[in-house]
N, C-alpha and C. Protein backbone atom coordinates (compact mmCIF):
# COMPACT_ATOMS: atom_id res chain seq x y z
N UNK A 1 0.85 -1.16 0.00
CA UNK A 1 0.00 0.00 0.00
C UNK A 1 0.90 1.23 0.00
N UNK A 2 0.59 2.56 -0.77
CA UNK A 2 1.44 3.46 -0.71
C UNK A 2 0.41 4.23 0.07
N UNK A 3 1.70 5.35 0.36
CA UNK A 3 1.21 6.31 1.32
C UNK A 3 -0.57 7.21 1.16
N UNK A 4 -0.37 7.70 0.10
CA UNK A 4 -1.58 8.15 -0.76
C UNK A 4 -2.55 7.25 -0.13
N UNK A 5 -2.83 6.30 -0.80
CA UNK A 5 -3.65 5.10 0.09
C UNK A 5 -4.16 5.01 1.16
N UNK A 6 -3.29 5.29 2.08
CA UNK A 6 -2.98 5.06 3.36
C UNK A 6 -4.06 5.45 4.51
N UNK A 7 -5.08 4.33 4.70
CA UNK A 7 -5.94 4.27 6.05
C UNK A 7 -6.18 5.04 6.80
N UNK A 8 -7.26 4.89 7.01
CA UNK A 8 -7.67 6.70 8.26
C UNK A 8 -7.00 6.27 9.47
N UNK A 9 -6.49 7.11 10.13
CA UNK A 9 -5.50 6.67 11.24
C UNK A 9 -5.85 7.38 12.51
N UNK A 10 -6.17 7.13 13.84
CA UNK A 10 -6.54 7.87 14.87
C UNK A 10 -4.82 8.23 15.43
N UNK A 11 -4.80 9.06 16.15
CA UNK A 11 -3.61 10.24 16.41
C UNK A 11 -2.77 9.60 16.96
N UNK A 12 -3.45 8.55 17.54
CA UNK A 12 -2.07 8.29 19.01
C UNK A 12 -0.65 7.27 17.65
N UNK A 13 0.29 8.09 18.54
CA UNK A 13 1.76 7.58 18.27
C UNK A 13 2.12 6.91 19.26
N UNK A 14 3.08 5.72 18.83
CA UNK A 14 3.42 4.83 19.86
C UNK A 14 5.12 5.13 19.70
N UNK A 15 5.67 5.97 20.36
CA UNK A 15 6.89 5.97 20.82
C UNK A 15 7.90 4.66 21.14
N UNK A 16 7.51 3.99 22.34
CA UNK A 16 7.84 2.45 22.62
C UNK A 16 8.06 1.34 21.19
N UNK A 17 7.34 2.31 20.01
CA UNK A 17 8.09 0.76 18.59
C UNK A 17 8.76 1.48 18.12
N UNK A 18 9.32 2.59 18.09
CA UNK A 18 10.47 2.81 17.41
C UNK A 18 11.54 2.38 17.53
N UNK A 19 12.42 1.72 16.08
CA UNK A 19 13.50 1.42 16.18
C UNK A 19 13.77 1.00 15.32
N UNK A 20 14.89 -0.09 15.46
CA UNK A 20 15.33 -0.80 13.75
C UNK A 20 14.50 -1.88 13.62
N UNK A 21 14.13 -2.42 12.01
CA UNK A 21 12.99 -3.18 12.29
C UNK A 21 13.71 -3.59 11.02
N UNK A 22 13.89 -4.86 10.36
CA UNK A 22 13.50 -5.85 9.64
C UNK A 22 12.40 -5.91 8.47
N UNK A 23 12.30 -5.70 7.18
CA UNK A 23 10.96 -5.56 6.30
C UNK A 23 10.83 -6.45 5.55
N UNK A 24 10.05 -7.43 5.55
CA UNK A 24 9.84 -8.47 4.24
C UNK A 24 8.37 -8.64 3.97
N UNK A 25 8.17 -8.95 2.65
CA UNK A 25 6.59 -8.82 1.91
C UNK A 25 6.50 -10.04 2.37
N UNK A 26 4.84 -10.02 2.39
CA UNK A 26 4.09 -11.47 2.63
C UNK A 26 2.51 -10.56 1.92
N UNK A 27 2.35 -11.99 1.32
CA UNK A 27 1.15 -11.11 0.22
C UNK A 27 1.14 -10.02 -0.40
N UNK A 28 2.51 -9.89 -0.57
CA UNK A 28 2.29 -7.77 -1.71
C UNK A 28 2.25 -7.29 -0.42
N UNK A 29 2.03 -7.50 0.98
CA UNK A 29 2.26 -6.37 1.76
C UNK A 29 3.73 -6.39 2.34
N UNK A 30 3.72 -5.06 3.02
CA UNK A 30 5.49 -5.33 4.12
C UNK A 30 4.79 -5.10 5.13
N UNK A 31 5.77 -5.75 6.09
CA UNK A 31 5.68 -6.24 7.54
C UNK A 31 7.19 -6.10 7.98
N UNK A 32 7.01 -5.57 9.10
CA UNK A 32 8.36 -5.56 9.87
C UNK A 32 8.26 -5.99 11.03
N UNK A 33 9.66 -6.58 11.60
CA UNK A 33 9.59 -7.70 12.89
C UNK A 33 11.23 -6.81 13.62
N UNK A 34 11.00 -6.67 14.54
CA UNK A 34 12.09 -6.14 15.29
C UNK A 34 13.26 -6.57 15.06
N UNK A 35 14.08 -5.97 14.73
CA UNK A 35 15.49 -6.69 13.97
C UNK A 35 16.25 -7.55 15.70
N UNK A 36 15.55 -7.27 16.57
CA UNK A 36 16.47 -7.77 17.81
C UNK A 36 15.80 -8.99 18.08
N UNK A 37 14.32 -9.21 17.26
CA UNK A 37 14.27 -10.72 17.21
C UNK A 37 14.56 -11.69 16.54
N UNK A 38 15.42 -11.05 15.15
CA UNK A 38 15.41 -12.39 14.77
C UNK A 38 17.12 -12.33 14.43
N UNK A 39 17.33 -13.75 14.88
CA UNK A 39 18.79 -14.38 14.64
C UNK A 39 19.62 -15.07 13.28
N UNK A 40 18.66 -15.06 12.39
CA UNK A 40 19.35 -15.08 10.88
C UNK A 40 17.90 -15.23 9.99
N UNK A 41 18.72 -15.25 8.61
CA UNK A 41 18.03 -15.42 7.47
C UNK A 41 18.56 -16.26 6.44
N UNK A 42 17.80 -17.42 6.41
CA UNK A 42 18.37 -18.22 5.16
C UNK A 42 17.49 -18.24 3.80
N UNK A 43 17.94 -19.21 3.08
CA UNK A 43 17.45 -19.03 2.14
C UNK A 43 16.11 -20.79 2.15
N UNK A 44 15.20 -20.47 1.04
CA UNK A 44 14.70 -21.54 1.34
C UNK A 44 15.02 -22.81 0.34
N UNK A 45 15.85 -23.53 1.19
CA UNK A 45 16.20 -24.93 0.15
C UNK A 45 15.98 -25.70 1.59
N UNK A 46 15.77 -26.97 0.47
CA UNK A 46 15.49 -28.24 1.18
C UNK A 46 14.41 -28.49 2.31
N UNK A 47 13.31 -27.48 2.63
CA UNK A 47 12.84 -27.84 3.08
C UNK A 47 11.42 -29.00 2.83
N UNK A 48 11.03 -29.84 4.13
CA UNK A 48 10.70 -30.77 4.21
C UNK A 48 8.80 -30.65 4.35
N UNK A 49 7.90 -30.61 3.89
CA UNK A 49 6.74 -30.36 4.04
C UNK A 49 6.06 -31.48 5.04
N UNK A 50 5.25 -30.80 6.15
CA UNK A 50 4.85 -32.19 6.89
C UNK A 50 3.49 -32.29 6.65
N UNK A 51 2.93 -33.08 5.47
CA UNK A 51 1.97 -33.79 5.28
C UNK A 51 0.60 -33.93 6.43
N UNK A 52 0.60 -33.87 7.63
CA UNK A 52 -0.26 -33.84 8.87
C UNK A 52 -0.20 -32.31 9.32
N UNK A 53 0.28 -31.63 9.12
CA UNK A 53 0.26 -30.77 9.61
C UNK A 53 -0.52 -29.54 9.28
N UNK A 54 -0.88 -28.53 10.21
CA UNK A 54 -1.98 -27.43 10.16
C UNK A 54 -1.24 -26.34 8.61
N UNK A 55 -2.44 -25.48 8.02
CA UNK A 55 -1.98 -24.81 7.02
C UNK A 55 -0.91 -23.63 7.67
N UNK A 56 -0.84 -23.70 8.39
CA UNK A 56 0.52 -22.47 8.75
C UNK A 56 1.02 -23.14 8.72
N UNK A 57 1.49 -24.05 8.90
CA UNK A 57 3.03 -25.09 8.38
C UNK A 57 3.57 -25.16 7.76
N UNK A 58 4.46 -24.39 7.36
CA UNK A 58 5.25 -24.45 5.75
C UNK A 58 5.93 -25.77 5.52
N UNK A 59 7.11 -26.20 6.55
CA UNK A 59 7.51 -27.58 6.65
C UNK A 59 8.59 -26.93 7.81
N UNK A 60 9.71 -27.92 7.74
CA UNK A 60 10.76 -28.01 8.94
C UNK A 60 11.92 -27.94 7.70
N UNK A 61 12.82 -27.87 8.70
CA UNK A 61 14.34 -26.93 7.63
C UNK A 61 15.57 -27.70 8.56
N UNK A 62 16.71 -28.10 7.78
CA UNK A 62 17.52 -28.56 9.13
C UNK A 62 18.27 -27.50 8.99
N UNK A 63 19.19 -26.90 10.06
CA UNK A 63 19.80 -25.59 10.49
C UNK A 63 20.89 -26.27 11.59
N UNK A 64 21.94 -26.32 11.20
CA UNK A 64 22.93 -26.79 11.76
C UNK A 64 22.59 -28.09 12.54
N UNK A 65 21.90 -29.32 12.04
CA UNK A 65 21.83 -30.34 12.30
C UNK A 65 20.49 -30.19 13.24
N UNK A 66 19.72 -28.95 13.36
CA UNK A 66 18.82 -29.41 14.16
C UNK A 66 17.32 -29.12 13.35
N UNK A 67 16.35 -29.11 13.67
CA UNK A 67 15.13 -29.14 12.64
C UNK A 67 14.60 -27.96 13.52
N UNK A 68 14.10 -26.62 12.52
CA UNK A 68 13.27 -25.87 12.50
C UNK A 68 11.68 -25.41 12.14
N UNK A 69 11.49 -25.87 12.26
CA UNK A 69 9.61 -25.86 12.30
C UNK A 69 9.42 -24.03 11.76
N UNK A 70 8.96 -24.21 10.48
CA UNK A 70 8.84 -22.72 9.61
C UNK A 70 7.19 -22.50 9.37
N UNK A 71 6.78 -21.50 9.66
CA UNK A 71 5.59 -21.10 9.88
C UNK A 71 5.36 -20.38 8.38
N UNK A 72 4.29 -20.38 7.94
CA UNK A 72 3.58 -19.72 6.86
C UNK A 72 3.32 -18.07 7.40
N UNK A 73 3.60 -17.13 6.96
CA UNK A 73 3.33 -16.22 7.90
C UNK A 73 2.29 -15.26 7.32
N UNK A 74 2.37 -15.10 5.88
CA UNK A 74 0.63 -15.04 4.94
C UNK A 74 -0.01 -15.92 5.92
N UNK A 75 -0.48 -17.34 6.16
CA UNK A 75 -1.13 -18.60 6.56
C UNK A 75 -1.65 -17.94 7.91
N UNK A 76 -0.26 -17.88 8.70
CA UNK A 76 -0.80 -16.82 10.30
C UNK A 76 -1.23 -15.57 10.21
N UNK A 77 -1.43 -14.66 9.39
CA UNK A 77 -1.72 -13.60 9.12
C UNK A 77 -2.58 -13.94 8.89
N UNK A 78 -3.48 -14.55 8.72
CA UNK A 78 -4.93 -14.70 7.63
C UNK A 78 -5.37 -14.64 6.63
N UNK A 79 -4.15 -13.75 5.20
CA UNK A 79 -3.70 -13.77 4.48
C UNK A 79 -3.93 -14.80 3.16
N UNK A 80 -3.95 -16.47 3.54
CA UNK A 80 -4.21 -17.20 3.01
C UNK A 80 -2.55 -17.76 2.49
N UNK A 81 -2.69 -18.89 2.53
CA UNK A 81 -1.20 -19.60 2.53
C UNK A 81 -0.56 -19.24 1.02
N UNK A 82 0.83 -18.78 1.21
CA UNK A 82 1.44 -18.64 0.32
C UNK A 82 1.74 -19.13 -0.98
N UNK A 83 2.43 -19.14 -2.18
CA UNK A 83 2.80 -19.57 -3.04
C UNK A 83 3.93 -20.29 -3.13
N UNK A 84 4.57 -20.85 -4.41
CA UNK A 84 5.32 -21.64 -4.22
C UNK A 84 6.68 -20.53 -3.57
N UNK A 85 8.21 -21.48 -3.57
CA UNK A 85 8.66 -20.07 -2.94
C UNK A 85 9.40 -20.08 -3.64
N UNK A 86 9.74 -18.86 -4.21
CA UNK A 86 10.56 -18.19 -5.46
C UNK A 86 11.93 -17.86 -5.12
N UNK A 87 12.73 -17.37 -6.08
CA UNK A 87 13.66 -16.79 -5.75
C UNK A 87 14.51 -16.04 -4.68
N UNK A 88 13.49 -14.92 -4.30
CA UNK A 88 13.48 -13.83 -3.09
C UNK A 88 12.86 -14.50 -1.93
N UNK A 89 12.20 -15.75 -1.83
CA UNK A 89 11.45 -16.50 -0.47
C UNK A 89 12.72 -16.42 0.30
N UNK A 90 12.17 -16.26 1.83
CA UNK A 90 13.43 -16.63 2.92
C UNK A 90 12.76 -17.31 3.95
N UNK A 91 13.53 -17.63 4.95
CA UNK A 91 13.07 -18.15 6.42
C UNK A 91 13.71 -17.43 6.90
N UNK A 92 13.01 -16.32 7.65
CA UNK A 92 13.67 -15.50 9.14
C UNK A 92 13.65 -16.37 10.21
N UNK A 93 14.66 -16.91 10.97
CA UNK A 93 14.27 -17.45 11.99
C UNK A 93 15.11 -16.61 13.13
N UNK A 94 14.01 -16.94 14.13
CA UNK A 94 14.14 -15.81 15.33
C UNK A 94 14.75 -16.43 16.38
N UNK A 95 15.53 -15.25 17.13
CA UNK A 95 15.92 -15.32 18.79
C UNK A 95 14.96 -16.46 19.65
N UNK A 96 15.72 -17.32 20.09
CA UNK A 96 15.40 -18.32 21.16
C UNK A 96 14.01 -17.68 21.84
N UNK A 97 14.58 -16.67 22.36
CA UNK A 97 13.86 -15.44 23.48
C UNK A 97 12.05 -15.11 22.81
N UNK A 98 12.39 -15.20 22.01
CA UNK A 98 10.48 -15.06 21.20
C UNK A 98 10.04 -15.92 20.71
N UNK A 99 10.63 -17.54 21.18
CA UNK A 99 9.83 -18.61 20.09
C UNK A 99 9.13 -19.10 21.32
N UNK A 100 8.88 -19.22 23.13
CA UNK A 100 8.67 -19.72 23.27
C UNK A 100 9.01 -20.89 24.12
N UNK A 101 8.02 -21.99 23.42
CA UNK A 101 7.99 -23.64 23.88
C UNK A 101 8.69 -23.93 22.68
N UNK A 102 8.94 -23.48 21.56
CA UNK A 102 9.57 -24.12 20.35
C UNK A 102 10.55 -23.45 20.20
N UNK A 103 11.33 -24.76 20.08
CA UNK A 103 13.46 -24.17 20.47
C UNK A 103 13.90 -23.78 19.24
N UNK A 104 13.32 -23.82 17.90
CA UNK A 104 13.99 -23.38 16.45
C UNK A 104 12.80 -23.24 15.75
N UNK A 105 12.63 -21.88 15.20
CA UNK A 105 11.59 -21.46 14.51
C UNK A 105 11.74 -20.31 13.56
N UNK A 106 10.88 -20.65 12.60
CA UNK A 106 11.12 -19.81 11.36
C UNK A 106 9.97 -19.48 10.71
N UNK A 107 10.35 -18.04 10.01
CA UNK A 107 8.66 -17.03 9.54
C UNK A 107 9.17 -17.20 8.08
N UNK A 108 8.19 -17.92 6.75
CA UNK A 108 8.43 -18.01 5.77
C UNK A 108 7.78 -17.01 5.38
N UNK A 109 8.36 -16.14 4.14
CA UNK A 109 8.18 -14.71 3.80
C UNK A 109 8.58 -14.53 2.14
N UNK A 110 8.16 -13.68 1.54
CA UNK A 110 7.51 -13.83 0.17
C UNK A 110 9.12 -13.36 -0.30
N UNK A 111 9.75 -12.09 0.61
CA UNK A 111 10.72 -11.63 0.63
C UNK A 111 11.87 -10.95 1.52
N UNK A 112 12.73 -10.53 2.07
CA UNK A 112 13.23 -9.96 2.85
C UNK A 112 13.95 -8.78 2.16
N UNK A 113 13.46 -7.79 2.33
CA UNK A 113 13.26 -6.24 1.70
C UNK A 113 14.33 -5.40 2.43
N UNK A 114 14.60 -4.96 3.41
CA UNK A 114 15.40 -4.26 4.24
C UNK A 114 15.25 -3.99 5.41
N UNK A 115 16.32 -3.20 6.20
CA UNK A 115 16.74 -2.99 7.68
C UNK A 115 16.13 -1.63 7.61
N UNK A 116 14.80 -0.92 8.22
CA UNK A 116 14.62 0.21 8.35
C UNK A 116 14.92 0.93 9.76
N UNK A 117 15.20 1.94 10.29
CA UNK A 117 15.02 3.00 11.51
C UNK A 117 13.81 3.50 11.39
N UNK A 118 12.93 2.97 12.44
CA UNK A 118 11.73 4.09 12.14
C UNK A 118 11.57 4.48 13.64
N UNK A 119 11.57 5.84 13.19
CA UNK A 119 11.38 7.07 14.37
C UNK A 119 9.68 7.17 14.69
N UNK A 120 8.80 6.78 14.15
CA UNK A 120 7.46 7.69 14.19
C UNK A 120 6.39 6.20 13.64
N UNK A 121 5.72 5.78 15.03
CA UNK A 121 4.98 4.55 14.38
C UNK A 121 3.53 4.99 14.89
N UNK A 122 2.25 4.63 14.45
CA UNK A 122 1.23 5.13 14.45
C UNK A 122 0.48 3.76 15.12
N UNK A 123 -0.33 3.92 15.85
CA UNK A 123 -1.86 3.08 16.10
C UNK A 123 -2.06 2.37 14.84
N UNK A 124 -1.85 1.07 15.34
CA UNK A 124 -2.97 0.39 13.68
C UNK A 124 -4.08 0.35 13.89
N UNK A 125 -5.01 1.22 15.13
CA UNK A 125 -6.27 1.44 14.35
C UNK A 125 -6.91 2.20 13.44
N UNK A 126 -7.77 1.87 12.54
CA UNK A 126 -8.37 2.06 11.53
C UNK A 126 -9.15 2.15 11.01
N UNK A 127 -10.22 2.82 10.18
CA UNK A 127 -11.20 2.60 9.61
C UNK A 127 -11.47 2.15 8.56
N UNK A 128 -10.11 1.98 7.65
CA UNK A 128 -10.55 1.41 6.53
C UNK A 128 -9.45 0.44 5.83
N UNK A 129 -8.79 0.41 4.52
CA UNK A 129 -7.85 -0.09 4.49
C UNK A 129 -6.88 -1.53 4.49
N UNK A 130 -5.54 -1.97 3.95
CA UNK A 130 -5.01 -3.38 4.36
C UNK A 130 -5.34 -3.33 5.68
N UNK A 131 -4.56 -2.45 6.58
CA UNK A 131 -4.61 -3.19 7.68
C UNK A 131 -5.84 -3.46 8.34
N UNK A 132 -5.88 -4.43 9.55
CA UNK A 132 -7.70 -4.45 9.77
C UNK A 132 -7.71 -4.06 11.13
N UNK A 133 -8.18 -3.07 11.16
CA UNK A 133 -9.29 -3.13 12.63
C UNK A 133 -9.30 -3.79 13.73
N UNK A 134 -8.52 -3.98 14.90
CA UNK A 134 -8.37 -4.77 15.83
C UNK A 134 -7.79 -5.75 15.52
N UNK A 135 -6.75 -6.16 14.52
CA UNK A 135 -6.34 -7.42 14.46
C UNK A 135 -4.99 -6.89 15.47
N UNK A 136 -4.79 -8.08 16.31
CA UNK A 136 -3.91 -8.00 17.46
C UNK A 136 -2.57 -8.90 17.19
N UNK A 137 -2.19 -9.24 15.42
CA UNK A 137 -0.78 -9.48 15.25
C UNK A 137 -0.53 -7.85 14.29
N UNK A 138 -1.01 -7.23 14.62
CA UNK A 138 -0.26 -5.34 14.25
C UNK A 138 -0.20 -5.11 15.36
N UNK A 139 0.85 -4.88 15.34
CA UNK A 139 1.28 -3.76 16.69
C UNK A 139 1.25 -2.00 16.46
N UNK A 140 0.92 -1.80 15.24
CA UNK A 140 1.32 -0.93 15.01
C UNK A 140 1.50 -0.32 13.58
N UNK A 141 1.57 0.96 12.58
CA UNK A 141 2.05 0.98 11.04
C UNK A 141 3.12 2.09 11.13
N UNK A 142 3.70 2.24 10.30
CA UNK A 142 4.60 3.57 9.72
C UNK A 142 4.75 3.70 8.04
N UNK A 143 5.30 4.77 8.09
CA UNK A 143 5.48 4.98 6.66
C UNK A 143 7.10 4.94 6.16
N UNK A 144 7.24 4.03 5.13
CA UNK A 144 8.81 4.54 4.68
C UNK A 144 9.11 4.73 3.58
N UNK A 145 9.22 5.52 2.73
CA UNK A 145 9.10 6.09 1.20
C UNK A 145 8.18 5.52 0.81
N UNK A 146 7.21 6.72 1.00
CA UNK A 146 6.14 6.36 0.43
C UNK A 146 4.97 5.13 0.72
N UNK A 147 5.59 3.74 1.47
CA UNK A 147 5.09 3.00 1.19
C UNK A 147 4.74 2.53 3.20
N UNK A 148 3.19 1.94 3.23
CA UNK A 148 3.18 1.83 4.93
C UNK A 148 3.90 0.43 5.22
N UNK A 149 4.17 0.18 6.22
CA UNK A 149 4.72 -1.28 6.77
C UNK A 149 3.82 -1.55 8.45
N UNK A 150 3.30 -2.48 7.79
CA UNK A 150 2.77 -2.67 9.27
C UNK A 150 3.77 -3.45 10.16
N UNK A 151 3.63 -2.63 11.75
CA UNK A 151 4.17 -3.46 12.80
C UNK A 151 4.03 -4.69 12.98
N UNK A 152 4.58 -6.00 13.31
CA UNK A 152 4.34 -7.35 13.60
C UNK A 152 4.48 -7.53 14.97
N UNK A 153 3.26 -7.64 15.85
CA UNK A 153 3.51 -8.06 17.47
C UNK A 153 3.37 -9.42 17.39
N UNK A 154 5.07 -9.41 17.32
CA UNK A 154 5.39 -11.20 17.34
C UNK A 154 4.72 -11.81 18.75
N UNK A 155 4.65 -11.33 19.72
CA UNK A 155 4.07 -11.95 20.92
C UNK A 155 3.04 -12.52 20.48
N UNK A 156 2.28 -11.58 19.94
CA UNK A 156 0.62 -12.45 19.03
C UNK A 156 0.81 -13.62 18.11
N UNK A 157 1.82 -13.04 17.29
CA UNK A 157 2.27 -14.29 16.25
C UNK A 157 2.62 -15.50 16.42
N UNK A 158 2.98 -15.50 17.56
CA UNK A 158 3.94 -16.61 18.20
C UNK A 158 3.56 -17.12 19.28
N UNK A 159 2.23 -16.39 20.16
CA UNK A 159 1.00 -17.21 20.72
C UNK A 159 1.55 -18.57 21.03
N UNK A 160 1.90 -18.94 22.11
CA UNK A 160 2.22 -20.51 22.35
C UNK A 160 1.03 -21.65 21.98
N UNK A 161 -0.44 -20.92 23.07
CA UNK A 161 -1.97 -21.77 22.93
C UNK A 161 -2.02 -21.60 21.56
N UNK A 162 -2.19 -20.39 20.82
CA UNK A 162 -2.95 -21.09 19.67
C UNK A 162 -1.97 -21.32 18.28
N UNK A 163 -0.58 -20.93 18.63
CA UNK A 163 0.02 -21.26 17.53
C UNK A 163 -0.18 -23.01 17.61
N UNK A 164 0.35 -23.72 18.50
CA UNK A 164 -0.42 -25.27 18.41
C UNK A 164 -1.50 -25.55 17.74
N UNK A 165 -2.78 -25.01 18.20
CA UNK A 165 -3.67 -25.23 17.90
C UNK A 165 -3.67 -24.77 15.78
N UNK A 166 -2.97 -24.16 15.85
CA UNK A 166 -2.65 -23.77 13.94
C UNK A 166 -2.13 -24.84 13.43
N UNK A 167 -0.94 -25.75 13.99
CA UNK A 167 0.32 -26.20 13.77
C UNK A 167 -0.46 -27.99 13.55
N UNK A 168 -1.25 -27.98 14.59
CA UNK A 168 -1.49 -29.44 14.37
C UNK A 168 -3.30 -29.59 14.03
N UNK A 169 -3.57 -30.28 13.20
CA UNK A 169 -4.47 -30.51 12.30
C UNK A 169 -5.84 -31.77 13.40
């Protein structure tokens, strides 16, 4: 979504998300995840699809001999599960510290776009617009040339109760 575009927005600024943030598309949109959560970015080869498993499941990845469990993150978004994964697809996988009950975990993503500073993040509430209305994995939007990025409150995303309840079928 470009700025022009850009959703009726009520006033309040949230000071507390500013910072460096991480940007990768999922569905034509950007999303940013706190660059202090996540601990690398690979690329997506070899991963393993698990057949039983819930539609946020992308599959499992081995990562230095151990298996990572990679989440659809269109799929958790509501978004509707992704496409095949192209060129620019990655697995962000995050800091120990935000996965949880699950010791290796990874956000499959359409792309990984760039490292932004953002000074000035807005309420994602809304009246109209991508983003929706009380959905409680935005933490938040900003603008960065031109174009908005919504906040990702990984705490929501990463939900211990109901990410399970996504994960297994």
């Amino acid at each position: 979504m470009i700025a022009d575009e850009m959703p009726e927005l009520d006033s309040e600024y949230l000071p507390g998300l500013c910072g460096r943030y991480l940007v990768a598309t999922v569905s034509g949109e950007k999303f940013a995840l706190d660059s202090e959560s996540v601990s690398e970015i690979i690329e997506c080869v070899n991963m393993t699809e698990l057949p039983m498993a819930g539609p946020v499941v992308r599959g499992v990845v081995s990562v230095r001999s151990e298996l990572a469990l990679v989440i659809d993150l269109a799929a958790r978004l509501g978004r509707g599960r992704s496409g095949s994964a192209g060129e620019q697809a990655r697995i962000i996988l995050l800091d120990a510290q935000q996965t949880g009950e699950w010791p290796l975990l990874g956000l499959f993503v359409e792309s990984v776009d760039s490292v932004l500073q953002l000074d000035s993040v807005l309420s994602a509430q809304c009246s109209r617009g991508d983003v929706r209305e009380g959905d409680p994995c935005i933490a938040g939007i900003s603008v960065s040339d031109s174009t908005v990025v919504n906040l990702l409150n990984l705490s929501k995303v990463l939900d211990s109760a109901e990410l399970t309840q996504l994960v297994v079928r």
